[in-house]
N, C-alpha and C. Protein backbone atom coordinates (compact mmCIF):
# COMPACT_ATOMS: atom_id res chain seq x y z
N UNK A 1 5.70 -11.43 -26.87
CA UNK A 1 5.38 -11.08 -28.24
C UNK A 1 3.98 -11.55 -28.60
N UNK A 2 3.46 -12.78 -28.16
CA UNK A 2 2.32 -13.24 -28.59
C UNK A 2 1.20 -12.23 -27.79
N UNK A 3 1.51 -11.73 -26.89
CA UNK A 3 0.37 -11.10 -26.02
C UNK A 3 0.21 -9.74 -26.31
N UNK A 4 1.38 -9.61 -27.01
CA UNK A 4 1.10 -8.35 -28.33
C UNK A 4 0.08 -8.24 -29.46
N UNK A 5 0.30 -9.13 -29.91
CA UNK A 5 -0.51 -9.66 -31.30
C UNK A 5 -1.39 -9.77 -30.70
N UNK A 6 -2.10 -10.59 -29.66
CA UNK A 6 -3.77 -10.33 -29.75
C UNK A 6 -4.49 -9.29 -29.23
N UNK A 7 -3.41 -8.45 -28.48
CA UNK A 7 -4.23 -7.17 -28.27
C UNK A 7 -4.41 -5.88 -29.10
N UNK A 8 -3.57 -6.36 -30.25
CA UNK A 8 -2.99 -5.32 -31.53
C UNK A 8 -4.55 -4.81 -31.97
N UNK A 9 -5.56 -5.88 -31.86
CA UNK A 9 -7.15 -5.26 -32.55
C UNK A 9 -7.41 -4.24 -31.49
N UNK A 10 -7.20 -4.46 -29.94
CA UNK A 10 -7.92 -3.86 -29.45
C UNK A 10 -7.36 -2.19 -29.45
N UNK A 11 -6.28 -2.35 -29.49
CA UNK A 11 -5.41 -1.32 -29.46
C UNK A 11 -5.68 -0.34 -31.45
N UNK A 12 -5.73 -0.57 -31.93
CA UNK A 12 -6.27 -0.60 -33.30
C UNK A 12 -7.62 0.04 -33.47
N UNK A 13 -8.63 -0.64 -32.57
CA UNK A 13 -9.86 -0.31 -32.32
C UNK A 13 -9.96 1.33 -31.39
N UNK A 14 -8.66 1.15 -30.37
CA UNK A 14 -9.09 1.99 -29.70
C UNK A 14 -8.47 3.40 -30.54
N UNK A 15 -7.30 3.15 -31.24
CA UNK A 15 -6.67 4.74 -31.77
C UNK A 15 -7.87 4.87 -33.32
N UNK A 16 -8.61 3.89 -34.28
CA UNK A 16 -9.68 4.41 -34.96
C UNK A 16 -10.78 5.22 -34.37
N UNK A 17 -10.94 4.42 -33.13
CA UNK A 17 -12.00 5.20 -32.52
C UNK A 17 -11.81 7.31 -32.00
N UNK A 18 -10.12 7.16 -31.53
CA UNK A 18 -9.68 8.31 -30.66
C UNK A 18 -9.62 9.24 -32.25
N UNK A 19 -8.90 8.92 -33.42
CA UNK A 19 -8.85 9.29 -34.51
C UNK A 19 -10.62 9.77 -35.22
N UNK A 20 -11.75 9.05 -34.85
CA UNK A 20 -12.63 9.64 -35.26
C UNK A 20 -13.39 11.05 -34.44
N UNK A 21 -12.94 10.12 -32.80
CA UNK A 21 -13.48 11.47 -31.99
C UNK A 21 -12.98 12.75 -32.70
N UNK A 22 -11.34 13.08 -32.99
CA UNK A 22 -10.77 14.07 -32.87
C UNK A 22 -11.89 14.73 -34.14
N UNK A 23 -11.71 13.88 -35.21
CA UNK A 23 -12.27 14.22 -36.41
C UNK A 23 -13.43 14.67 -36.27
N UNK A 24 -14.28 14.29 -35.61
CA UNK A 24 -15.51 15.03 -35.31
C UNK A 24 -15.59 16.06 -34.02
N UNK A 25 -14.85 15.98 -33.60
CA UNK A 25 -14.29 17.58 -32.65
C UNK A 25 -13.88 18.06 -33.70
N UNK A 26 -13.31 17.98 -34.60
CA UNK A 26 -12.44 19.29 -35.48
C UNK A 26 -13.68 19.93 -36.20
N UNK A 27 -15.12 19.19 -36.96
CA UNK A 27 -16.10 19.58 -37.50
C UNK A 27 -16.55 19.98 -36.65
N UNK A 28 -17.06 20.02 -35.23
CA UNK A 28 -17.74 20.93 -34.04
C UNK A 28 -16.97 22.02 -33.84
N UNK A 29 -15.53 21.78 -33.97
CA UNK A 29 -15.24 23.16 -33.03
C UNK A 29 -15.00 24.02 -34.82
N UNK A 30 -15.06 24.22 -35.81
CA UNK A 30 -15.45 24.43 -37.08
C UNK A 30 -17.04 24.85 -37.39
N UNK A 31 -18.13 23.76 -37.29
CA UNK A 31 -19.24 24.58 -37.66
C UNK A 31 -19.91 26.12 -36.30
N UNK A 32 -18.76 25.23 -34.68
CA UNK A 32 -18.90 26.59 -33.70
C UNK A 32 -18.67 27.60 -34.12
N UNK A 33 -17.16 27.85 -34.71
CA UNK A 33 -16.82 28.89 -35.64
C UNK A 33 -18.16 30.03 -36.40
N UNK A 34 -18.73 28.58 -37.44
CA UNK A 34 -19.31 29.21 -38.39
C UNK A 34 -20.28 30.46 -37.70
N UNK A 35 -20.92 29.58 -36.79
CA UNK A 35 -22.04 30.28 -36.50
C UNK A 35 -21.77 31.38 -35.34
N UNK A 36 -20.73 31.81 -34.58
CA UNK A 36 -20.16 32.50 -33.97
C UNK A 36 -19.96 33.78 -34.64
N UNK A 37 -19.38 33.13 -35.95
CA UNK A 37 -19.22 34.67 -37.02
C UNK A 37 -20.37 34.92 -37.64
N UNK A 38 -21.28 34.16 -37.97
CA UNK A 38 -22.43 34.64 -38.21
C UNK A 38 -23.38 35.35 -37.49
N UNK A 39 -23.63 35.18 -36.06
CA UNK A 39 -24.00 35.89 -34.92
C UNK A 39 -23.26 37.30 -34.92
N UNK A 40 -21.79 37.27 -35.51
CA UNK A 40 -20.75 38.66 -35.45
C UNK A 40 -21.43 39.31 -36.37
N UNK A 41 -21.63 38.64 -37.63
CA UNK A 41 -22.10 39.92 -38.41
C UNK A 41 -23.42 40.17 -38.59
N UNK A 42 -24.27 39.91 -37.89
CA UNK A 42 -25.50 40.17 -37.89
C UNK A 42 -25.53 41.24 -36.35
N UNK A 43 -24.87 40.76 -35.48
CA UNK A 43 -24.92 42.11 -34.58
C UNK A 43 -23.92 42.89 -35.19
N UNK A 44 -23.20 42.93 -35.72
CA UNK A 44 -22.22 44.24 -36.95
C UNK A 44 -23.32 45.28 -37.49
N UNK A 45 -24.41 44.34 -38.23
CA UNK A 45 -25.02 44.53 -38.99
C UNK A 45 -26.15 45.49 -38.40
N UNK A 46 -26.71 44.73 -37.46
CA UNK A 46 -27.83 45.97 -36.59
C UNK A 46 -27.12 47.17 -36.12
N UNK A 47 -26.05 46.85 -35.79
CA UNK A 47 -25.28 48.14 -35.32
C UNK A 47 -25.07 49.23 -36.40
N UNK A 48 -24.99 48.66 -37.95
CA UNK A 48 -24.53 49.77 -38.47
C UNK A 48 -26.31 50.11 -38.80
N UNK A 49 -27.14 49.38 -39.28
CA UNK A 49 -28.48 49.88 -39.39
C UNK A 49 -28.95 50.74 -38.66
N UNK A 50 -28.84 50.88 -37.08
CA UNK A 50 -29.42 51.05 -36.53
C UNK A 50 -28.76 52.59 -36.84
N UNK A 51 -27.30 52.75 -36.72
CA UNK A 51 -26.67 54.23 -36.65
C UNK A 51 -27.42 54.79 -38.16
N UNK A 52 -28.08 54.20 -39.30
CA UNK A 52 -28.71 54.54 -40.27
C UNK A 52 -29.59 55.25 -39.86
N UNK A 53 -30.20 54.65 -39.09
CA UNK A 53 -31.42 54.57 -38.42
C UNK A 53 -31.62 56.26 -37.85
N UNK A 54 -30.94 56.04 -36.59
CA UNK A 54 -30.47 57.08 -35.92
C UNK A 54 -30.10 58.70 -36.88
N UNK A 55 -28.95 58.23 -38.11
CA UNK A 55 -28.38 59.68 -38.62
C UNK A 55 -30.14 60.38 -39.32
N UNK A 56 -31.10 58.51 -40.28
CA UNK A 56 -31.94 59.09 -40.85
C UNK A 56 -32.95 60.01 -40.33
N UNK A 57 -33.44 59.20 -38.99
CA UNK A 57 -34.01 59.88 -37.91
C UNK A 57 -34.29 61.60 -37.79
N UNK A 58 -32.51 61.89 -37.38
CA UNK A 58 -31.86 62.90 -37.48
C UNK A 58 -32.33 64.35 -38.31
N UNK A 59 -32.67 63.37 -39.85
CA UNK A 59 -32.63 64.31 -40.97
C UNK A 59 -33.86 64.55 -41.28
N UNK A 60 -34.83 63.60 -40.46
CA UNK A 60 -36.11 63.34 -41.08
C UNK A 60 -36.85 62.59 -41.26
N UNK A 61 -37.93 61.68 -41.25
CA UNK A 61 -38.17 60.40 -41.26
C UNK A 61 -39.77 60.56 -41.44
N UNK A 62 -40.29 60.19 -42.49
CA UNK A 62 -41.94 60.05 -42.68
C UNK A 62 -42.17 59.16 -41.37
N UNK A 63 -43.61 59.11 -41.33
CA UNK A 63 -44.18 57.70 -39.93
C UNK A 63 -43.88 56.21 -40.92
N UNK A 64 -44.43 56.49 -41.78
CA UNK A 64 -43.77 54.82 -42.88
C UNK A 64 -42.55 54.56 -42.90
N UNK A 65 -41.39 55.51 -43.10
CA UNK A 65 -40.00 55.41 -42.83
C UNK A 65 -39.35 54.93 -41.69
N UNK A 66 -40.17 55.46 -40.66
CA UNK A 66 -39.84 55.38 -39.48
C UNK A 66 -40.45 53.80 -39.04
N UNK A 67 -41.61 53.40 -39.04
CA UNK A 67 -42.21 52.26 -39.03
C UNK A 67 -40.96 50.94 -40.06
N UNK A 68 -40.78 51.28 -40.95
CA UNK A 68 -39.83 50.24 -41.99
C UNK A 68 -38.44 50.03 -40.49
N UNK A 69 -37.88 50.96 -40.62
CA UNK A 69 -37.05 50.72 -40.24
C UNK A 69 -37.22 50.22 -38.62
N UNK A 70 -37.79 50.44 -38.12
CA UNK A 70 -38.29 50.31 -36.34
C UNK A 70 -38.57 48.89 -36.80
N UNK A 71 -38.99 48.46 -37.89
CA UNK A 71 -39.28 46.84 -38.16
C UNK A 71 -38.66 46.16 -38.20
N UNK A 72 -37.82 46.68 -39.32
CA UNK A 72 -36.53 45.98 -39.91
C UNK A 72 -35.78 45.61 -38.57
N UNK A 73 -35.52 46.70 -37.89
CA UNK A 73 -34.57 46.87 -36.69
C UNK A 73 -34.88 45.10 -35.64
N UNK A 74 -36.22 45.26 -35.21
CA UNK A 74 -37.00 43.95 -34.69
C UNK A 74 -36.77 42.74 -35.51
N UNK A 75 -36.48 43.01 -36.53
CA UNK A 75 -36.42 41.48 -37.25
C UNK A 75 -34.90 41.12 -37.28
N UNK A 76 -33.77 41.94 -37.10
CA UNK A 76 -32.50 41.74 -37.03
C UNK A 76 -32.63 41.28 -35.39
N UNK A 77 -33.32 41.96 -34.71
CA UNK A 77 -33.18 41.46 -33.27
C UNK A 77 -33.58 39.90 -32.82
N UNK A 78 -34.40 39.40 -33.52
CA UNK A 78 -35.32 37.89 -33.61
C UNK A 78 -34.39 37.10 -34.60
N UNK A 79 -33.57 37.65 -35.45
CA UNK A 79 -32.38 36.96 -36.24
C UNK A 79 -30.89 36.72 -35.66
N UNK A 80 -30.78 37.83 -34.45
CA UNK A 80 -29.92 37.66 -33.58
C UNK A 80 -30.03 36.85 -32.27
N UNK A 81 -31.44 37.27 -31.79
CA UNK A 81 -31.58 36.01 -30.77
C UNK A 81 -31.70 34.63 -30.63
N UNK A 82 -32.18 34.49 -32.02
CA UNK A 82 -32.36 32.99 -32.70
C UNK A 82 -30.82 32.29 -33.09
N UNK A 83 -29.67 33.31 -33.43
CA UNK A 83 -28.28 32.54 -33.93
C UNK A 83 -27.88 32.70 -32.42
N UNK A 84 -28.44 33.56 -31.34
CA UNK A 84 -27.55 32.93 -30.22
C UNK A 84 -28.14 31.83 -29.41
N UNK A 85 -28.96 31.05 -29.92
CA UNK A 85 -29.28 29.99 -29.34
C UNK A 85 -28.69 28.95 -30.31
N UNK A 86 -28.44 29.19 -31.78
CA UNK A 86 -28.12 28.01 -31.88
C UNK A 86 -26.48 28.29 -32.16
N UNK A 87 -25.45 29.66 -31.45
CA UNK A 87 -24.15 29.03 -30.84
C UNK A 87 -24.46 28.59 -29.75
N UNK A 88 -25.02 28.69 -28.59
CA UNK A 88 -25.06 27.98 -27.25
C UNK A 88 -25.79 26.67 -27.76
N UNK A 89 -26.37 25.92 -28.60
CA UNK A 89 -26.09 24.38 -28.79
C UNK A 89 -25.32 24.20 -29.84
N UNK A 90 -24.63 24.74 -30.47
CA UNK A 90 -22.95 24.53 -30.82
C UNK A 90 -21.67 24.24 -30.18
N UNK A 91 -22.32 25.51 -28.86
CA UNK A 91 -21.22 25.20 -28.02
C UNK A 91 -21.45 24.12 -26.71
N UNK A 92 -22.27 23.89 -26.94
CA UNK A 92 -22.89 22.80 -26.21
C UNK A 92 -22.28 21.52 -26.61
N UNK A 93 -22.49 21.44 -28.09
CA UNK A 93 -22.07 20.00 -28.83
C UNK A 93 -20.46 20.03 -28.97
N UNK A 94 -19.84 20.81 -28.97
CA UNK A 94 -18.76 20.84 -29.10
C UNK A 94 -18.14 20.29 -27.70
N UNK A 95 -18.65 21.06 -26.77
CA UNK A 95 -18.56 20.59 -25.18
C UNK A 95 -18.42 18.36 -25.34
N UNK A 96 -19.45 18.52 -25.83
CA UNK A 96 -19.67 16.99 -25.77
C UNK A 96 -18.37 16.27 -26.57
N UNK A 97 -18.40 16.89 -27.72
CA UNK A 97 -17.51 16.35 -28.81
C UNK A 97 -16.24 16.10 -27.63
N UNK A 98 -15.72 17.30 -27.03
CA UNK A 98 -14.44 17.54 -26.52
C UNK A 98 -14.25 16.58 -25.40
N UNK A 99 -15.67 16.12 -24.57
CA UNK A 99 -15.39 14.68 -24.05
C UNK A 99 -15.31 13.42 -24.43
N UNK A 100 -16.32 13.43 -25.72
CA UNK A 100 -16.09 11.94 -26.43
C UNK A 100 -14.65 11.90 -26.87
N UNK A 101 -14.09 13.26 -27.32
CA UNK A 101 -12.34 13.05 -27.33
C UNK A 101 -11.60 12.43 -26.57
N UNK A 102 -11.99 13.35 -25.49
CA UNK A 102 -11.24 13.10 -24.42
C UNK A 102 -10.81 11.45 -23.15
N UNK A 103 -12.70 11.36 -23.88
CA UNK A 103 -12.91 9.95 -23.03
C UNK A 103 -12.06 8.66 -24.17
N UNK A 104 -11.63 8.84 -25.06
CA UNK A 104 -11.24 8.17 -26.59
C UNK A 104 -9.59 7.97 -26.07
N UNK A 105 -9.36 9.22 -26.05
CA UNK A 105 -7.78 9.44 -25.84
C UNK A 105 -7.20 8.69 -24.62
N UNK A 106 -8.12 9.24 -23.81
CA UNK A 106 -7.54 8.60 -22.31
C UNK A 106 -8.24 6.53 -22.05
N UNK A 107 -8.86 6.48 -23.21
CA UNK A 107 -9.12 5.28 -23.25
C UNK A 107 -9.98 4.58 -22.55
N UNK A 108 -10.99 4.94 -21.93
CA UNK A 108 -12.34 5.18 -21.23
C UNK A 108 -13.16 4.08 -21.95
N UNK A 109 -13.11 4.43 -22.95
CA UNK A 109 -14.41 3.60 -24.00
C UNK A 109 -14.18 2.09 -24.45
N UNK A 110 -12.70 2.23 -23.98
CA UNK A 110 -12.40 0.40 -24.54
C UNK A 110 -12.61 -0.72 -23.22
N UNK A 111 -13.15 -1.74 -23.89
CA UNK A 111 -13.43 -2.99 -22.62
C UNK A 111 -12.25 -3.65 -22.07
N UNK A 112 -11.79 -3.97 -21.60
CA UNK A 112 -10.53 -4.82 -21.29
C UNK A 112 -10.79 -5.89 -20.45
């Protein structure tokens, strides 16, 4: 019983600690989310522009019309390549998060 009690901190120490990992895995694999769907609707988004693009094309298109949109089009593309770099260091950090979990849980991090 006594050799209970003094390891009760360490044991204490170690499930606050496993309890914060999780907690901050749950905000990583959450702001991954965010920006995953944000990457979705911005390639949604060029996709439906672009079929704009395409029907306006179609019907007619001044060189200024055509120039706007051929722009626009490039700047959704530099708005899309830019959110897929920052899900691949989302999913990067999350990666990490999911070992500081992991290393928490399985009890890695405590001294004995």
């Amino acid at each position: 019983m006594t050799a209970r009690f003094h390891l009760q901190p360490l044991l204490d120490l170690a499930n606050t600690r496993t309890d914060e990992a999780a907690r901050k895995l749950g905000e990583l694999v959450a702001a991954e989310r965010d920006v995953e769907q944000k990457l979705k609707m911005l390639e949604e988004y060029r996709q439906e522009y672009n079929e704009r693009f395409v029907q306006a094309a179609r019907d007619g298109l001044s060189p200024d019309a055509w120039r706007n949109y051929s722009a626009f089009i490039c700047r959704l593309d530099d708005a899309i390549a830019a959110q897929r770099k920052v899900v691949e260091q989302s999913r990067h950090q999350t990666s990490q998060g999911q070992q500081g979990w992991l290393a928490n849980s399985l009890g890695h991090d405590v001294l004995w």
